[in-house]
Protein backbone atom coordinates (compact mmCIF):
# COMPACT_ATOMS: atom_id res chain seq x y z
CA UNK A 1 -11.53 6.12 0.89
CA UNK A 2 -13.06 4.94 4.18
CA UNK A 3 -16.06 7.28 4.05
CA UNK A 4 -17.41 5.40 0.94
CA UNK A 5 -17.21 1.86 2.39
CA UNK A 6 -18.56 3.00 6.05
CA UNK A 7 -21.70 4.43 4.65
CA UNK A 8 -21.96 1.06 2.65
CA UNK A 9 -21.74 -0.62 5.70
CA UNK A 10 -24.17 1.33 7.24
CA UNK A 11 -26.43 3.25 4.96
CA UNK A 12 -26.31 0.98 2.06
CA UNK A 13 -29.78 1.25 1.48
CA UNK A 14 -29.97 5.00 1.84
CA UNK A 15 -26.79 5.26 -0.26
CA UNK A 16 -28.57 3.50 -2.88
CA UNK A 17 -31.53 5.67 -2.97
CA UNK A 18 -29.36 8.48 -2.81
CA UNK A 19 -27.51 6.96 -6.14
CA UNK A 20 -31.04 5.63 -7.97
CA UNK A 21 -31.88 8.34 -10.20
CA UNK A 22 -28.14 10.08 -10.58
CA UNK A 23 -27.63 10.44 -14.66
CA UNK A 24 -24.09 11.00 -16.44
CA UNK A 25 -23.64 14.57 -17.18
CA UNK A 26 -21.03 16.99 -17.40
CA UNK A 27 -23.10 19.64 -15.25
CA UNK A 28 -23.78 17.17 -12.02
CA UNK A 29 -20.17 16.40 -12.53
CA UNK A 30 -18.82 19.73 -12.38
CA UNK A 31 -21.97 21.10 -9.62
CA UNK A 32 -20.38 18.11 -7.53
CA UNK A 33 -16.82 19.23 -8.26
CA UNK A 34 -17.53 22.25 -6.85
CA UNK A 35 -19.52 20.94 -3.68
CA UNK A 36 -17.41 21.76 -0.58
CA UNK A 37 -17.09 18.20 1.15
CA UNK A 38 -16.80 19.43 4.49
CA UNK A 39 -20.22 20.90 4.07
CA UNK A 40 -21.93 17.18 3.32
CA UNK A 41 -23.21 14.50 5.06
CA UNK A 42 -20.89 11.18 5.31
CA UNK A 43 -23.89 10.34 2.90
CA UNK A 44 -23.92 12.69 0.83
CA UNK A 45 -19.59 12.90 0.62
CA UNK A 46 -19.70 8.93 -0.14
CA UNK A 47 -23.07 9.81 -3.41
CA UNK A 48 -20.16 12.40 -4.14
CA UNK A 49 -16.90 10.54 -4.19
CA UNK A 50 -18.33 7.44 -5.92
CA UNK A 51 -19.97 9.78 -8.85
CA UNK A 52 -17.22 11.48 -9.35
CA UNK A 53 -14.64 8.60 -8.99
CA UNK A 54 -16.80 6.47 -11.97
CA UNK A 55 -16.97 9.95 -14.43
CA UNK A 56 -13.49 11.08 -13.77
CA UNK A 57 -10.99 10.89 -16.41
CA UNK A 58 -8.35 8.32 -14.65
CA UNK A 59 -10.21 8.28 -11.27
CA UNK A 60 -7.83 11.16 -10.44
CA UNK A 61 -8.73 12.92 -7.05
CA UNK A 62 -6.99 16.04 -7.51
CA UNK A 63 -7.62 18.05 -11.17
CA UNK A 64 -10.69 16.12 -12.04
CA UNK A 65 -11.74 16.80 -15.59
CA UNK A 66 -15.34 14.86 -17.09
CA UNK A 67 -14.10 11.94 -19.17
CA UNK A 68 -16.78 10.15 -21.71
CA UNK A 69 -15.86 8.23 -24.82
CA UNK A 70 -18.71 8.68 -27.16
CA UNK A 71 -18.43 5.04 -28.44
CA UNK A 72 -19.13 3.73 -25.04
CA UNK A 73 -21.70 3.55 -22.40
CA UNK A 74 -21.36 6.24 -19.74
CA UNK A 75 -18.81 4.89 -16.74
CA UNK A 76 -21.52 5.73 -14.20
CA UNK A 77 -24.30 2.96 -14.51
CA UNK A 78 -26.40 2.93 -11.40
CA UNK A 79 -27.82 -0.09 -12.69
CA UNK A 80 -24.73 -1.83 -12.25
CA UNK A 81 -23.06 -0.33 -8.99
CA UNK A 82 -24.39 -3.25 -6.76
CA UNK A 83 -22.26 -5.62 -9.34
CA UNK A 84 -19.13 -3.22 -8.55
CA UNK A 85 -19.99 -3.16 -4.64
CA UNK A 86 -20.21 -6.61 -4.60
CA UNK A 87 -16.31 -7.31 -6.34
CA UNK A 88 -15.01 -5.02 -4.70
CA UNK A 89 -15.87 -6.19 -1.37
CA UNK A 90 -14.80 -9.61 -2.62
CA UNK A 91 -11.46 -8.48 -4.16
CA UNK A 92 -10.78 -6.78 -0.49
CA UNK A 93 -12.08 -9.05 1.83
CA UNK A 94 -8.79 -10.55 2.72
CA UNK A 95 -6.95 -7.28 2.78
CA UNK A 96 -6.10 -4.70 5.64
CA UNK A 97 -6.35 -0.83 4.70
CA UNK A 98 -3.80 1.59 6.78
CA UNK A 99 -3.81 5.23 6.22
CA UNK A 100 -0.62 6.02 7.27
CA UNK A 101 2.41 8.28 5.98
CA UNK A 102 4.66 5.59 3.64
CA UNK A 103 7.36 5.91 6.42
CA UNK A 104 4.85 4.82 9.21
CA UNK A 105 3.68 2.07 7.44
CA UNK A 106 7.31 0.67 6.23
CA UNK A 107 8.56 1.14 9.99
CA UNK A 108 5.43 -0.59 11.32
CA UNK A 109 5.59 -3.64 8.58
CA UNK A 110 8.96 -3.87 8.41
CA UNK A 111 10.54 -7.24 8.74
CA UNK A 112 13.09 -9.45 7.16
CA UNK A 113 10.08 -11.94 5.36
CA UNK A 114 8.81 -8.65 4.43
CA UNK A 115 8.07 -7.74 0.67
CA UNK A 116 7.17 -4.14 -0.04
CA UNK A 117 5.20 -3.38 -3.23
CA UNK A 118 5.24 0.64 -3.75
CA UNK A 119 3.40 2.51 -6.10
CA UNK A 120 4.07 6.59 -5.71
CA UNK A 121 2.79 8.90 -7.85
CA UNK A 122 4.47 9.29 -11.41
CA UNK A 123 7.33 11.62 -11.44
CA UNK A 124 6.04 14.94 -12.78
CA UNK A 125 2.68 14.00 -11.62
CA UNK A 126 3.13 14.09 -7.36
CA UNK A 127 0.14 16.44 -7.38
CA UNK A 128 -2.63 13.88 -8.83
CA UNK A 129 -3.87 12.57 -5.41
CA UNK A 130 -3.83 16.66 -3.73
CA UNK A 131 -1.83 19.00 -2.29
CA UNK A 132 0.47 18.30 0.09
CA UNK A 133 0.01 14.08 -0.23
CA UNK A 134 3.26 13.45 -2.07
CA UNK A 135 6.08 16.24 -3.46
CA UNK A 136 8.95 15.92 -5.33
CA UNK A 137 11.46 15.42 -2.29
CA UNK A 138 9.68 12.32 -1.13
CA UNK A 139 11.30 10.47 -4.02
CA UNK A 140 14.43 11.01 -2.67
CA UNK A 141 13.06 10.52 1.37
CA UNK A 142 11.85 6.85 -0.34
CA UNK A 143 14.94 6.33 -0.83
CA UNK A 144 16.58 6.96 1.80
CA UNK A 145 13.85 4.73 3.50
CA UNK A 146 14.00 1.72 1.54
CA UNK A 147 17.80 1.57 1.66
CA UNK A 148 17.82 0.66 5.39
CA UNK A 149 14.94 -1.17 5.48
CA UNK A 150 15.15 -5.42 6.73
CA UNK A 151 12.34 -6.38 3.86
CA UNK A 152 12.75 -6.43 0.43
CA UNK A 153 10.88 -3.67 -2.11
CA UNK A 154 9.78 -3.50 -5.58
CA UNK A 155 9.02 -0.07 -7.01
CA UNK A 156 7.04 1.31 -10.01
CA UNK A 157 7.41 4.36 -11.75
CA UNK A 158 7.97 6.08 -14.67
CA UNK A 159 11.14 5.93 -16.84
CA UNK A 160 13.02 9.47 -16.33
CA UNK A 161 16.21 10.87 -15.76
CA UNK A 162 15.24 11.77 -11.87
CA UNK A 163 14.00 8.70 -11.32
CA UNK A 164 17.19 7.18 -12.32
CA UNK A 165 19.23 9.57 -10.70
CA UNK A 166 17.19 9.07 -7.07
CA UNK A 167 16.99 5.18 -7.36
CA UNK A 168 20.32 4.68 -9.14
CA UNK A 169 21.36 2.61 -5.57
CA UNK A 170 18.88 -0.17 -6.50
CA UNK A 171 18.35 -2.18 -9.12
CA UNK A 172 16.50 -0.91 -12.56
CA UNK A 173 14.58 -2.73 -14.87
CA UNK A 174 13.45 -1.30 -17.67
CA UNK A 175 10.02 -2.20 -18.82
CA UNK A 176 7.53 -0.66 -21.64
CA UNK A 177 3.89 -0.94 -21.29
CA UNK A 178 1.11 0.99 -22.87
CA UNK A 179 -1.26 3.69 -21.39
CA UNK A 180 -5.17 2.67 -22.09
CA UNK A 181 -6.78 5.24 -19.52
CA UNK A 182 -7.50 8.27 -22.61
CA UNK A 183 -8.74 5.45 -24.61
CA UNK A 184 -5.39 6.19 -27.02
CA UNK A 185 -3.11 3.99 -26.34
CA UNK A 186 0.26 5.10 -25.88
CA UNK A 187 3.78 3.57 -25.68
CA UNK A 188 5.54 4.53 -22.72
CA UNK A 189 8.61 2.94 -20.42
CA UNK A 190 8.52 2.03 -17.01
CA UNK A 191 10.75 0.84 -14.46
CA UNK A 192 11.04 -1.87 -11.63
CA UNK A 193 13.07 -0.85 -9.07
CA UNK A 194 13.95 -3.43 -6.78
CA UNK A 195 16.35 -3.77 -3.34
């Protein structure tokens, strides 16, 4: 996530050029899939992350698949990426990025005026961001976390048994929403868990 904003910072021009004549199709998108990162530039990485990122189904970073909706404009626009550089910058100016394990950052942050927002990845899902970023026991090493902590914490995930049976210490409320991101929108429950 760094990467993409240091080379805007630095190589925003180059970045640009880089970007100016990139298309949407399902060949760049699976030729940059397959691109070994650690073989690119911090340039080149950051033209790579971004493309991908906009033409992912569900910006998902691990088990990518090409998403288009034929009754829309293609996601990747470079036309319009100066627009998106330019909120996004705005939208974060105020805020701090750490990269730290969850349990380095709650220990470092962790006061009484302190209120936690946490958003894990979905049970049944822990592999979405890569391997080895999140498993199934760090549900239950949250927990364990939270319920010492000074701060306060509110918690989203989704509505299953485990989820209930890991958090069941704090308090659950129940909450339905509906998921846009395959353009079908589908019912689901959620639940705020709070302590």
């Amino acid at each position: 996530m760094a990467n993409p904003f240091r080379v805007l910072q630095r190589h925003y021009v180059a970045l640009m050029d880089m970007l100016r004549w990139q298309l949407t199709s399902r060949a760049e998108f699976e030729r940059l899939l397959a691109a070994n990162a650690d073989t690119l530039t911090d340039l080149e990485r950051a033209a790579r992350f971004l493309y991908l990122q906009r033409t992912a189904f569900g910006g998902k970073i691990s088990g990518r698949k090409f998403s288009v909706a034929p009754a829309t404009p293609a996601r990747f626009d470079v036309t319009k990426l100066t627009a998106v550089f330019d909120e996004v910058h705005e939208r974060l100016a105020g805020v701090v990025i750490e990269r730290l394990p969850y349990a380095e950052l709650i220990a470092r942050y962790d006061r009484p005026d302190t209120l936690f927002y946490l958003d894990p990845p979905y049970w049944g899902c822990e592999r979405d961001y890569g391997p080895g970023v999140f498993d199934r026991a760090d549900f239950e090493r949250l927990a364990e976390l939270l319920a010492g902590i000074k701060g306060r914490f509110l918690l989203s995930l989704n509505d299953t048994p485990g989820v209930r049976e890991v958090f069941g210490r704090f308090d659950i409320e129940t909450a339905e929403t509906t998921y846009s991101i395959s353009g079908k929108a589908q019912r689901a429950g959620e639940v705020l868990i709070s302590g």
